[in-house]
N, C-alpha and C. Protein backbone atom coordinates (compact mmCIF):
# COMPACT_ATOMS: atom_id res chain seq x y z
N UNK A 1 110.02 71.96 70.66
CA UNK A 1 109.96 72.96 71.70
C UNK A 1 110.93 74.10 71.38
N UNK A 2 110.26 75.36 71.58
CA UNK A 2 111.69 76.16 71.69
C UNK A 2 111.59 77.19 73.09
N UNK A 3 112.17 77.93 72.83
CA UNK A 3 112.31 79.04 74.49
C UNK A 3 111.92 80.03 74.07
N UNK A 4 111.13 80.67 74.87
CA UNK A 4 110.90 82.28 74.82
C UNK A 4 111.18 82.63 76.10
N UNK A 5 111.64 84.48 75.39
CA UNK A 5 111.69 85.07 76.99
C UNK A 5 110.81 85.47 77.18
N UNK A 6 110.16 85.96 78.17
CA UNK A 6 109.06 86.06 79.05
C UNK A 6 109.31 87.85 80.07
N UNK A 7 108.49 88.23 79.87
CA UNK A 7 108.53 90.05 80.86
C UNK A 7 107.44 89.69 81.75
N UNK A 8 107.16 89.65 82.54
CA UNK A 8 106.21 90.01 83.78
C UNK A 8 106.37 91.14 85.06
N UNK A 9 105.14 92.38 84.32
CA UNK A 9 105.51 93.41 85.16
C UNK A 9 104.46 93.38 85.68
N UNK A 10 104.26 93.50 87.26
CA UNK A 10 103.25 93.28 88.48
C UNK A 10 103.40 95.26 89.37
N UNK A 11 102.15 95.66 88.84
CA UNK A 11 101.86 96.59 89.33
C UNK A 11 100.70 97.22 90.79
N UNK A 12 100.58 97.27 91.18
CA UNK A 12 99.24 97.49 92.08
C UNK A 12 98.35 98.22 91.87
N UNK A 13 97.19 97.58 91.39
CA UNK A 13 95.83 98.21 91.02
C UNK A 13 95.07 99.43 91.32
N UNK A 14 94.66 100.10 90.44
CA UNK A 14 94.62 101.64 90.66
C UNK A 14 93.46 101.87 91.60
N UNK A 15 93.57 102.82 92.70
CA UNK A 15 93.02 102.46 93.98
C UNK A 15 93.71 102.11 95.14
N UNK A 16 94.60 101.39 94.79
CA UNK A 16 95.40 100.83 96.19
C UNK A 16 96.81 101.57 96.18
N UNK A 17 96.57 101.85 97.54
CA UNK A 17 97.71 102.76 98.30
C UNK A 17 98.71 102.20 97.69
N UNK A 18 100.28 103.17 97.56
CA UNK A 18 101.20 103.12 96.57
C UNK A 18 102.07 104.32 97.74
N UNK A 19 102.93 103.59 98.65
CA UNK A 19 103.72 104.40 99.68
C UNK A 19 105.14 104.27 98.82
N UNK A 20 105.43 103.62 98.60
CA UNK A 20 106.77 103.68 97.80
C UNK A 20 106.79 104.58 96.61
N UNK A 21 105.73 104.47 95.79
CA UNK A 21 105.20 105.45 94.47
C UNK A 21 105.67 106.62 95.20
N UNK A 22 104.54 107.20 96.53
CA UNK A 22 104.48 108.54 97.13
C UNK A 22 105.53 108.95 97.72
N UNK A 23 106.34 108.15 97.89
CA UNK A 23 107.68 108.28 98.65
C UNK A 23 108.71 108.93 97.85
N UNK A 24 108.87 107.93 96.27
CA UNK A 24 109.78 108.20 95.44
C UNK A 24 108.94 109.71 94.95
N UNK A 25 107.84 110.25 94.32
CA UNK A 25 107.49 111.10 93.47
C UNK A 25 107.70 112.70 95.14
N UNK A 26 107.78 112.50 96.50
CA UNK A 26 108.03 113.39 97.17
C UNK A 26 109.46 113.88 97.04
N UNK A 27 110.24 112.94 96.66
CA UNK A 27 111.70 113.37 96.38
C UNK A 27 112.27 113.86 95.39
N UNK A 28 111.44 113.63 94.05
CA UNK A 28 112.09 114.07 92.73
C UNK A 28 112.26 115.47 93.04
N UNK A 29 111.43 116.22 93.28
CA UNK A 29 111.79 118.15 93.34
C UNK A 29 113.31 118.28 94.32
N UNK A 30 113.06 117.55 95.26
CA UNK A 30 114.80 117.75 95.97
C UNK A 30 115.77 116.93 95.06
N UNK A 31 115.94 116.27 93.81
CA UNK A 31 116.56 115.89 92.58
C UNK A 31 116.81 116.42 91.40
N UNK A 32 115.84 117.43 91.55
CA UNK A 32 115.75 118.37 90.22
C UNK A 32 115.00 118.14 88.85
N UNK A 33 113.83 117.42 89.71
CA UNK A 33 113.07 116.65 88.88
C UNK A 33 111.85 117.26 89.15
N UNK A 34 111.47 118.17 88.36
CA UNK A 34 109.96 118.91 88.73
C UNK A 34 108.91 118.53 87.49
N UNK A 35 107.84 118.61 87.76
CA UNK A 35 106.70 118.58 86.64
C UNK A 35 106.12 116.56 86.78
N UNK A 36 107.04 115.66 88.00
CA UNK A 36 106.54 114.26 87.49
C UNK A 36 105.43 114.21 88.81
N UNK A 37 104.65 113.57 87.69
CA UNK A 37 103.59 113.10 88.91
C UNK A 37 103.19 111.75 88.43
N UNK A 38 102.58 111.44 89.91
CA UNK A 38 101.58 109.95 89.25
C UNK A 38 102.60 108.96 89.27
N UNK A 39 103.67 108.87 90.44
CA UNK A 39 104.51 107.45 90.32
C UNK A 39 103.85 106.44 91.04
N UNK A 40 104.10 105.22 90.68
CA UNK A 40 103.91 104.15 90.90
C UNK A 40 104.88 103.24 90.76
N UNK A 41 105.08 102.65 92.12
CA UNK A 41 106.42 101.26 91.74
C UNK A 41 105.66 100.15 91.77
N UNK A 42 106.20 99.14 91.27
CA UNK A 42 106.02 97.68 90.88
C UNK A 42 107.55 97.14 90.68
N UNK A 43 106.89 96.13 89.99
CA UNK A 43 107.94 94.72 89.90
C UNK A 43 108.23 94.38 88.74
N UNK A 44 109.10 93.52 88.48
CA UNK A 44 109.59 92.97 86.75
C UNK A 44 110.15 91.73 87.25
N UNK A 45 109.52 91.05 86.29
CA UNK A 45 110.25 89.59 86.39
C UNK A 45 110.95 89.45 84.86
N UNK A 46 111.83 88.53 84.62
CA UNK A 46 112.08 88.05 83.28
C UNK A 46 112.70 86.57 83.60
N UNK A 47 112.33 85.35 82.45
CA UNK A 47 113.01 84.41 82.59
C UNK A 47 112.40 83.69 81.30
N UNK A 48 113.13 82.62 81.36
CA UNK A 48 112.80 82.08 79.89
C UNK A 48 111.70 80.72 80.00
N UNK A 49 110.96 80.26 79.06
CA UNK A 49 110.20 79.37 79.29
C UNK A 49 110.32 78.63 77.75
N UNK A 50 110.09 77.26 77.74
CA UNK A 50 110.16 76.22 76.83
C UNK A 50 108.62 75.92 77.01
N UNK A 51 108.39 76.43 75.46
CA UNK A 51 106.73 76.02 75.09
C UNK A 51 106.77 75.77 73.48
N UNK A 52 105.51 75.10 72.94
CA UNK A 52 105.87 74.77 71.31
C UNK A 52 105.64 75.90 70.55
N UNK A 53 104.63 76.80 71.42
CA UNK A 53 104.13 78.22 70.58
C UNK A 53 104.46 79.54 71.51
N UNK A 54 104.29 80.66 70.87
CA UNK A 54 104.18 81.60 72.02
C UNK A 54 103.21 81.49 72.82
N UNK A 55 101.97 81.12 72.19
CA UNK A 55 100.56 80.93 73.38
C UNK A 55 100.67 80.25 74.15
N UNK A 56 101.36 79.14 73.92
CA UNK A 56 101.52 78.11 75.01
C UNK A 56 102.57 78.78 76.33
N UNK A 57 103.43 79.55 75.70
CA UNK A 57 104.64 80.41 77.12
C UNK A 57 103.45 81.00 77.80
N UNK A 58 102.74 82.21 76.71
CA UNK A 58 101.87 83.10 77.28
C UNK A 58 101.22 82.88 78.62
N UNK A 59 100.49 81.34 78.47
CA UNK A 59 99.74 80.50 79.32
C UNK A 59 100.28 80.33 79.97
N UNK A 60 101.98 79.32 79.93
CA UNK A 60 102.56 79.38 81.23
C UNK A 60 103.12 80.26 81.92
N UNK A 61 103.58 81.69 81.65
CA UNK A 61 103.92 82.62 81.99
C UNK A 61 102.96 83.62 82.76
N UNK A 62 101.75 83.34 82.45
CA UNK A 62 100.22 83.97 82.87
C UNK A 62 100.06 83.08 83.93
N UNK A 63 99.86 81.79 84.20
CA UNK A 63 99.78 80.80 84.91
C UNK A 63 100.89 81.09 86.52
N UNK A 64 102.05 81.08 85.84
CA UNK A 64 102.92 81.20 86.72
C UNK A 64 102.83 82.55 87.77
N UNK A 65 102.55 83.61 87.01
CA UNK A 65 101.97 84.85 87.86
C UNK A 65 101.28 84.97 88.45
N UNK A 66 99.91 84.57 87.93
CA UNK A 66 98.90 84.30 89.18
C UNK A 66 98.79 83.63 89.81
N UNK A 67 99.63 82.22 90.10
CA UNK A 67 100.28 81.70 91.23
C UNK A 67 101.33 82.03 92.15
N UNK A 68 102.06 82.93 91.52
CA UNK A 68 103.22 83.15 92.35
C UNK A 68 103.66 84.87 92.79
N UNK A 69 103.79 85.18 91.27
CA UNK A 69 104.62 86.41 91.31
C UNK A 69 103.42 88.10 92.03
N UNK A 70 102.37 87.44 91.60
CA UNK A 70 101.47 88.53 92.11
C UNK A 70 100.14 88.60 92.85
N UNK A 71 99.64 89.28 93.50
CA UNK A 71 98.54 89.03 94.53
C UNK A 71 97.56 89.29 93.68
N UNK A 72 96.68 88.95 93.17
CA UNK A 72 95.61 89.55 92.18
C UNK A 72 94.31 89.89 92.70
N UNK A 73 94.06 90.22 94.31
CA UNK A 73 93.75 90.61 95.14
C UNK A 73 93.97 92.40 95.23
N UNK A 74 95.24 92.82 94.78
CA UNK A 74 95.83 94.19 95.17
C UNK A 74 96.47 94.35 93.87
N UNK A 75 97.14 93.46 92.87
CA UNK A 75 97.97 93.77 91.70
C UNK A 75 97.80 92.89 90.26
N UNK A 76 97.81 93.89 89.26
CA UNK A 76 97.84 93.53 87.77
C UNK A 76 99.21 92.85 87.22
N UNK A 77 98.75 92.40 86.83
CA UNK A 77 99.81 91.96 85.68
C UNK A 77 100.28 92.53 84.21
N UNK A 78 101.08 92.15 83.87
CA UNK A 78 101.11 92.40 82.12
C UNK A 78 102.46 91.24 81.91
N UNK A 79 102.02 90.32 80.86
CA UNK A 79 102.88 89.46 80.57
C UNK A 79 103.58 89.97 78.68
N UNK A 80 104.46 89.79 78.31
CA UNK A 80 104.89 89.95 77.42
C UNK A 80 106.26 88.52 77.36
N UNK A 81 105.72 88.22 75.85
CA UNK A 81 106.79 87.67 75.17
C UNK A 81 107.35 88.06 73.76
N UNK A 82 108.52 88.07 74.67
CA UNK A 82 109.49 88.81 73.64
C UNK A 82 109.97 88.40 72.77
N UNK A 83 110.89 86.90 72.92
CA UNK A 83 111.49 86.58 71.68
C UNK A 83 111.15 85.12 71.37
N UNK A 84 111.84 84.31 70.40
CA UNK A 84 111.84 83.14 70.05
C UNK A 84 113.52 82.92 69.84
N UNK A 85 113.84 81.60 70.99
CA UNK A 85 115.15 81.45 70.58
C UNK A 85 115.53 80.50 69.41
């Protein structure tokens, strides 16, 4: 067995209302932040997982998201593994 780390970023699917996105991108011009558009917030997870391969984290790390970390009803995923310890 070894450990990998694991990224899970949970976004909300394009289509669905995004008040925090619209919230943050109304404020950048009073920041001095002109020209951004198109924000969107989400989530990040990271933690480590003990699997024999990366596919096998992948799986449990994929597994674990769509049980837990995200509604897949309203939000995407993207899993990434990063390293091998």
């Amino acid at each position: 067995m070894a450990v990998f780390s694991a990224v899970v970023e949970v976004r909300l699917r394009p289509g669905i209302a995004d008040p925090q996105g619209a919230t943050i991108e109304r404020a950048l011009p009073a920041l001095g932040f002109s020209g951004v558009t198109g924000v969107r917030a989400g989530k990040s997870f990271r933690f480590a997982v003990q699997a024999r391969d990366a596919a096998e984290a992948r799986a449990t790390a994929t597994a674990l998201c769509d049980r837990l970390l995200a509604n897949p009803v309203i939000e995407d995923s993207l899993v990434t593994i990063l390293t091998e310890d």
